[in-house]
N, C-alpha and C. Protein backbone atom coordinates (compact mmCIF):
# COMPACT_ATOMS: atom_id res chain seq x y z
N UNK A 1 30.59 -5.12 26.73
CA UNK A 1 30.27 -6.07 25.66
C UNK A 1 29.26 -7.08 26.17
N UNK A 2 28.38 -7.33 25.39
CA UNK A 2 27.21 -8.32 25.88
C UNK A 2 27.84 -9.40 25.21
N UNK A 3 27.24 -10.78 26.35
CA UNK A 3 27.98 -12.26 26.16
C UNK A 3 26.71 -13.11 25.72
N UNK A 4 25.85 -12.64 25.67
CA UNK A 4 24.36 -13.12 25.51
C UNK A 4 22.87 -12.21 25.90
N UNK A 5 22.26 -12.80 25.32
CA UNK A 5 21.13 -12.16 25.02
C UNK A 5 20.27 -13.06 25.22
N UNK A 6 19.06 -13.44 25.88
CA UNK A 6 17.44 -14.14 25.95
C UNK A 6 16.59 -12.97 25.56
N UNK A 7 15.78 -13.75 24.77
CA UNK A 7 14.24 -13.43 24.30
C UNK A 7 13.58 -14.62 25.36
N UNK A 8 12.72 -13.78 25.59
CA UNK A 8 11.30 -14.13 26.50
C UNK A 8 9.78 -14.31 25.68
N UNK A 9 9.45 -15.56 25.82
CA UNK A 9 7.29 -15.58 25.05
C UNK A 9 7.13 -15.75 25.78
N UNK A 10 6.02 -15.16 27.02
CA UNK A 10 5.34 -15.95 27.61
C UNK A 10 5.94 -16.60 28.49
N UNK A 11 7.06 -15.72 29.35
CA UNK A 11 7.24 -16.80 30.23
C UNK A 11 8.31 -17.19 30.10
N UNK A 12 8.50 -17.78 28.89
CA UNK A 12 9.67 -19.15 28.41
C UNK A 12 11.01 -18.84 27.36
N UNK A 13 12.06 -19.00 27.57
CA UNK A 13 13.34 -18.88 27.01
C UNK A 13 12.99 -19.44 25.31
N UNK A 14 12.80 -18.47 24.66
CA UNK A 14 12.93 -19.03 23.22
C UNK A 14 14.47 -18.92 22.59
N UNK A 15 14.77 -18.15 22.99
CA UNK A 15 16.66 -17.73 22.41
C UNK A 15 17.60 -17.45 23.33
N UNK A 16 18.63 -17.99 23.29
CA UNK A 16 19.47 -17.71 24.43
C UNK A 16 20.98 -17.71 23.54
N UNK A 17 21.55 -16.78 23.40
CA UNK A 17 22.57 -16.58 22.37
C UNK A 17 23.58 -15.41 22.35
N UNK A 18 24.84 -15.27 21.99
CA UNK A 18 25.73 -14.02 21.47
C UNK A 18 24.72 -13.37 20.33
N UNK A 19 24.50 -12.28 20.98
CA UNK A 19 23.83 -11.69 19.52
C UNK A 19 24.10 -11.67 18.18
N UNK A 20 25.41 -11.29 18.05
CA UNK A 20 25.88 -11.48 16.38
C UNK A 20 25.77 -12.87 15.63
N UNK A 21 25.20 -14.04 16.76
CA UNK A 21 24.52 -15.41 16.29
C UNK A 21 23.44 -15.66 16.28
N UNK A 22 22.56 -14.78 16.98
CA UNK A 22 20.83 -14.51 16.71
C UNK A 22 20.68 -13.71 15.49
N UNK A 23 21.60 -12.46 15.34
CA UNK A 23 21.55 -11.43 14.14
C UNK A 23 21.39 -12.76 12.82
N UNK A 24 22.68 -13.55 12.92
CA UNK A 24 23.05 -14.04 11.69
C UNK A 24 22.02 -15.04 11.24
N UNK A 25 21.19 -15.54 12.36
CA UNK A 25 20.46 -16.59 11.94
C UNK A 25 19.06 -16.06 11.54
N UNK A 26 19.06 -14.37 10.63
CA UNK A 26 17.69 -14.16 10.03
C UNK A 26 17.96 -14.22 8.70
N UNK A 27 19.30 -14.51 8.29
CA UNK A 27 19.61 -14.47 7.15
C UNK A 27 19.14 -13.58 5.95
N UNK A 28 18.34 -12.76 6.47
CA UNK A 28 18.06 -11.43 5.56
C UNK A 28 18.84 -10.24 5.44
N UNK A 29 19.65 -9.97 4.47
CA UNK A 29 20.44 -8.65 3.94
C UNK A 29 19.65 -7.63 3.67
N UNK A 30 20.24 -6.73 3.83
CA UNK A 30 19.59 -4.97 3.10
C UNK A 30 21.48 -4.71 2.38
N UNK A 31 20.46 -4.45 0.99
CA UNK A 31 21.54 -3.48 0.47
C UNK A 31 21.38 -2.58 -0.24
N UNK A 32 22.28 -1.32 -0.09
CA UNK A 32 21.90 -0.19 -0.47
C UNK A 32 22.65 0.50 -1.26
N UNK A 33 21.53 1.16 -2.53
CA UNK A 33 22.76 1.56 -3.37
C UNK A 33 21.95 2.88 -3.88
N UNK A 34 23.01 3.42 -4.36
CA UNK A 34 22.99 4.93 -4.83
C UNK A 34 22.93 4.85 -6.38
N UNK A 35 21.73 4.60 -7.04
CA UNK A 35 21.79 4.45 -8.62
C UNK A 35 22.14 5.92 -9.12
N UNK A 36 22.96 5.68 -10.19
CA UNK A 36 23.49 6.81 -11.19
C UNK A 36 22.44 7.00 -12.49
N UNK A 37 22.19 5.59 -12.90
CA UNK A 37 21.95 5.63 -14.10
C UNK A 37 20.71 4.40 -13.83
N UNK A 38 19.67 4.26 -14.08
CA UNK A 38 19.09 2.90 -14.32
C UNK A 38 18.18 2.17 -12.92
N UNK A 39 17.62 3.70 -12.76
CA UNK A 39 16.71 2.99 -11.40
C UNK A 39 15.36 2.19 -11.95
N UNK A 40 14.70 2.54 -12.92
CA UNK A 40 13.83 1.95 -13.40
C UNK A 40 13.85 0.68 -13.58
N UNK A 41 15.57 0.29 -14.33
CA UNK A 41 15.82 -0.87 -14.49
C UNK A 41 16.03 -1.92 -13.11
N UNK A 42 16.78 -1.30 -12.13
CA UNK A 42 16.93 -1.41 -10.95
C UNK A 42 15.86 -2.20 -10.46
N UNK A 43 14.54 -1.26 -10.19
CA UNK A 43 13.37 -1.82 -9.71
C UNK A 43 13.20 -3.02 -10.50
N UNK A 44 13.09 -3.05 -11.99
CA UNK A 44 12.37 -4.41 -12.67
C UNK A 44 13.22 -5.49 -12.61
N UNK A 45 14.28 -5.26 -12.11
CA UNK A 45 14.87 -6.57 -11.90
C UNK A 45 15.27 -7.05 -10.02
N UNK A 46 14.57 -6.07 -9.16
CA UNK A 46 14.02 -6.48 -7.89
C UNK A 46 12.74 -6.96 -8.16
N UNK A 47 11.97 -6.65 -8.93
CA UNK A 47 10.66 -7.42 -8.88
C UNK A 47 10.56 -8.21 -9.64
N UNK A 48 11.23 -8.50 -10.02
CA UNK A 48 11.52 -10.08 -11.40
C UNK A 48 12.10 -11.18 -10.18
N UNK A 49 12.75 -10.87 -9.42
CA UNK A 49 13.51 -11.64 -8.64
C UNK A 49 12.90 -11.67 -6.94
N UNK A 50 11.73 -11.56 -7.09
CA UNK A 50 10.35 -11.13 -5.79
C UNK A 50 11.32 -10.47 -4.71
N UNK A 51 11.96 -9.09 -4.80
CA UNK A 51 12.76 -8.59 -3.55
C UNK A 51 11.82 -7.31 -2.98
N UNK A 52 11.98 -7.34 -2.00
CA UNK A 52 11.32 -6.24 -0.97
C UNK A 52 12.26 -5.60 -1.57
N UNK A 53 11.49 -3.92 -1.51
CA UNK A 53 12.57 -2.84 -2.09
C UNK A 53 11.88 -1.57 -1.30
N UNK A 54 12.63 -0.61 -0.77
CA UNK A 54 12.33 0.71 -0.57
C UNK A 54 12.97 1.73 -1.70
N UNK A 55 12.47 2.91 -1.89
CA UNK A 55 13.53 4.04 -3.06
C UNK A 55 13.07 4.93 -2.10
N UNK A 56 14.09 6.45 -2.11
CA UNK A 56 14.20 6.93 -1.18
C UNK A 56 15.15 7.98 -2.07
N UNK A 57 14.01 8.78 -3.41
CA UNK A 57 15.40 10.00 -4.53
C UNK A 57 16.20 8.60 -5.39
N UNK A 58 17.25 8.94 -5.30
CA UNK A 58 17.88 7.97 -5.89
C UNK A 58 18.43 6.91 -5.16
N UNK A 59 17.90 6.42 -4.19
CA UNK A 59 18.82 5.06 -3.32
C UNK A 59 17.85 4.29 -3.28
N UNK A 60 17.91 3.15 -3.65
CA UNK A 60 17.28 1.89 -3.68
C UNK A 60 17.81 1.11 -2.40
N UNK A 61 16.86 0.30 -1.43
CA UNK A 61 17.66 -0.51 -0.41
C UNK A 61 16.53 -1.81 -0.67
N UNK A 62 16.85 -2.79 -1.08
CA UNK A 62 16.70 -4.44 -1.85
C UNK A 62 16.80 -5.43 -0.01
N UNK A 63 15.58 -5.93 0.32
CA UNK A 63 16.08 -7.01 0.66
C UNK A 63 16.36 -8.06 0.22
N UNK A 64 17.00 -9.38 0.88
CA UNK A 64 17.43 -9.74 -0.05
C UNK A 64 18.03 -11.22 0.67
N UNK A 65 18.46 -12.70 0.06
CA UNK A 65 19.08 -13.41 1.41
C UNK A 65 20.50 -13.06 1.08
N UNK A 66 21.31 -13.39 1.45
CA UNK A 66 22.40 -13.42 1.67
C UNK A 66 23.42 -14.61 -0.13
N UNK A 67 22.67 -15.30 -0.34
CA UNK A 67 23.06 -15.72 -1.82
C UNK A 67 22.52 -15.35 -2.75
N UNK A 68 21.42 -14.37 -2.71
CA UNK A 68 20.93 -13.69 -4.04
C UNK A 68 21.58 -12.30 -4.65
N UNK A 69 22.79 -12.14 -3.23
CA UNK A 69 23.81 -10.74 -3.23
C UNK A 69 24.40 -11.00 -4.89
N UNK A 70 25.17 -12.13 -5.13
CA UNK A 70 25.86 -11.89 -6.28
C UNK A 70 24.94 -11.65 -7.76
N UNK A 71 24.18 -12.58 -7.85
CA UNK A 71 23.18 -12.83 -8.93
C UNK A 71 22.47 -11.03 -9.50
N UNK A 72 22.31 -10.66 -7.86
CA UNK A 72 21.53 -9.46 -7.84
C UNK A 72 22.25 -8.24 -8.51
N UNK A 73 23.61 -8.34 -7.99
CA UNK A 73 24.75 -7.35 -8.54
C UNK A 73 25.02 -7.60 -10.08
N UNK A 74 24.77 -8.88 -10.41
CA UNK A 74 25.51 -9.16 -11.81
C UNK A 74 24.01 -9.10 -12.32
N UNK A 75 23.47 -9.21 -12.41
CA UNK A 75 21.70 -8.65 -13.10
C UNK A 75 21.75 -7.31 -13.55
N UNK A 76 22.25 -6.27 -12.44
CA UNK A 76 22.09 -5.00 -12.44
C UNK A 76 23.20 -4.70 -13.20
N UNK A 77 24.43 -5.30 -13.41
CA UNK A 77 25.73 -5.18 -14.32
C UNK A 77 25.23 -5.60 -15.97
N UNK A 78 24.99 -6.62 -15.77
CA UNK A 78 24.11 -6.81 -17.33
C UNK A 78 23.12 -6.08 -18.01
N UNK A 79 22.29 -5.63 -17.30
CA UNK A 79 21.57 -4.31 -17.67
C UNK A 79 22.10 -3.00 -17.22
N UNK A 80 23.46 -2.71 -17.22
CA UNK A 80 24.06 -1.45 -17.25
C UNK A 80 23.68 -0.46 -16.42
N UNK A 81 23.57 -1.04 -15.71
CA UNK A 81 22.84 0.15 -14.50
C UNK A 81 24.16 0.51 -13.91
N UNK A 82 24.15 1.82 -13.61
CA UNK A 82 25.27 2.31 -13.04
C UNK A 82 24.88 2.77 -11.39
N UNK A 83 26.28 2.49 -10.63
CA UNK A 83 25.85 2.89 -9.19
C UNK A 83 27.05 3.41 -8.60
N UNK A 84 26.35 4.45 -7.98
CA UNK A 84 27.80 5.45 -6.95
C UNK A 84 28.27 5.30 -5.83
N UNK A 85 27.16 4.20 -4.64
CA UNK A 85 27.53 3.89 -3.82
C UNK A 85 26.97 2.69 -3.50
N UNK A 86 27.91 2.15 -2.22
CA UNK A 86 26.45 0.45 -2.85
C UNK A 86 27.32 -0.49 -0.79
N UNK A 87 26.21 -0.06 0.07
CA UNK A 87 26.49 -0.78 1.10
C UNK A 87 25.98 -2.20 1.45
N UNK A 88 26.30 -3.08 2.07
CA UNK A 88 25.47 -4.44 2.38
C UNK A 88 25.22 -4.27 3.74
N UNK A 89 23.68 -4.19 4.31
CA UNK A 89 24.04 -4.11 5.60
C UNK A 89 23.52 -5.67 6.16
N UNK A 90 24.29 -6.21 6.84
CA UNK A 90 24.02 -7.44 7.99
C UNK A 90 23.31 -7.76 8.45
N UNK A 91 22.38 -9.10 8.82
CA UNK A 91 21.48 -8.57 9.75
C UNK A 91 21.49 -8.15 11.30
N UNK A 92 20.66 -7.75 11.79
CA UNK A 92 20.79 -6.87 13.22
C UNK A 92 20.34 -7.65 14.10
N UNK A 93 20.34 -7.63 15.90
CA UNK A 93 19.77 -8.04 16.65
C UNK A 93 18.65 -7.84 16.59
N UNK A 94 18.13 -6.38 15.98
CA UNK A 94 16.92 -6.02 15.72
C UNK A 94 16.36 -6.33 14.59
N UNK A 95 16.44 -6.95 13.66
CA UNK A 95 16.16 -7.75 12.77
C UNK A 95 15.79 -9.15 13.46
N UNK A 96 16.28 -9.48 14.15
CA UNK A 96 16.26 -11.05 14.68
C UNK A 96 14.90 -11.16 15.51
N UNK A 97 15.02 -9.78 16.26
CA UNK A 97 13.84 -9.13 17.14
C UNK A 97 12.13 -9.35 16.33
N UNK A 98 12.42 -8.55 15.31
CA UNK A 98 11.65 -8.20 14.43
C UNK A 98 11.06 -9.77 13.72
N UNK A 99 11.92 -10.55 13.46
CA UNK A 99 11.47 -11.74 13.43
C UNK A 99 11.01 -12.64 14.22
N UNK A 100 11.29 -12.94 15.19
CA UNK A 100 10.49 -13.62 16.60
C UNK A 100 9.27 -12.89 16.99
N UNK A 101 9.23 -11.83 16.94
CA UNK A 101 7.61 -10.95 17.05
C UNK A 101 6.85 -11.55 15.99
N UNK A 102 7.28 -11.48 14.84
CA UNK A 102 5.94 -11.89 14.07
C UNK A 102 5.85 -13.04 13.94
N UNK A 103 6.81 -14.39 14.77
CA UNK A 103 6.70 -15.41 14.63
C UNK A 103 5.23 -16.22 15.62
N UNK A 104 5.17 -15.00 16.73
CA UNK A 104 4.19 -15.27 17.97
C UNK A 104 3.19 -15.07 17.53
């Protein structure tokens, strides 16, 4: 089990942390869902609401922060969109990663 983690710029300690507290502090969600019925609708109400979106057949994965989860679900409930599977994924160390790179 890792007890911490440093990121390195140049030299210099920018993060020094338990990872699952670097993960949490990108505050960006992915969630992923398996539309049944209503991907079209799906999309226009990720882009009404400015969300990064991938589709991938029928699975939509929405980024997203972490308080736009409910709003986002009950949007897609109001316009009847139906869904078969529907994960939230967390953010990652590699997410956190991914953010300090493009911060340099």
């Amino acid at each position: 089990m890792v007890n911490s983690v440093v990121f390195l710029h140049r030299g210099k300690i920018v993060a020094n942390d338990r990872p699952e507290m670097l993960a949490r502090s990108v505050l960006r969600y992915r969630l992923r869902l398996m539309v049944g019925d209503g991907m079209k609708r799906t999309i226009g109400i990720a882009e009404q609401m400015k969300m990064e979106f991938t589709i991938d057949d029928r699975t939509i994965e929405v980024t997203l922060d972490e308080g736009q989860i409910p709003s986002f679900l009950s949007a897609l409930a109001q316009s009847k969109v139906s869904y078969t599977h529907i994960k939230i994924l967390e953010p990652s160390l590699e997410d956190y990663f991914l953010k300090m790179a493009r911060k340099k």
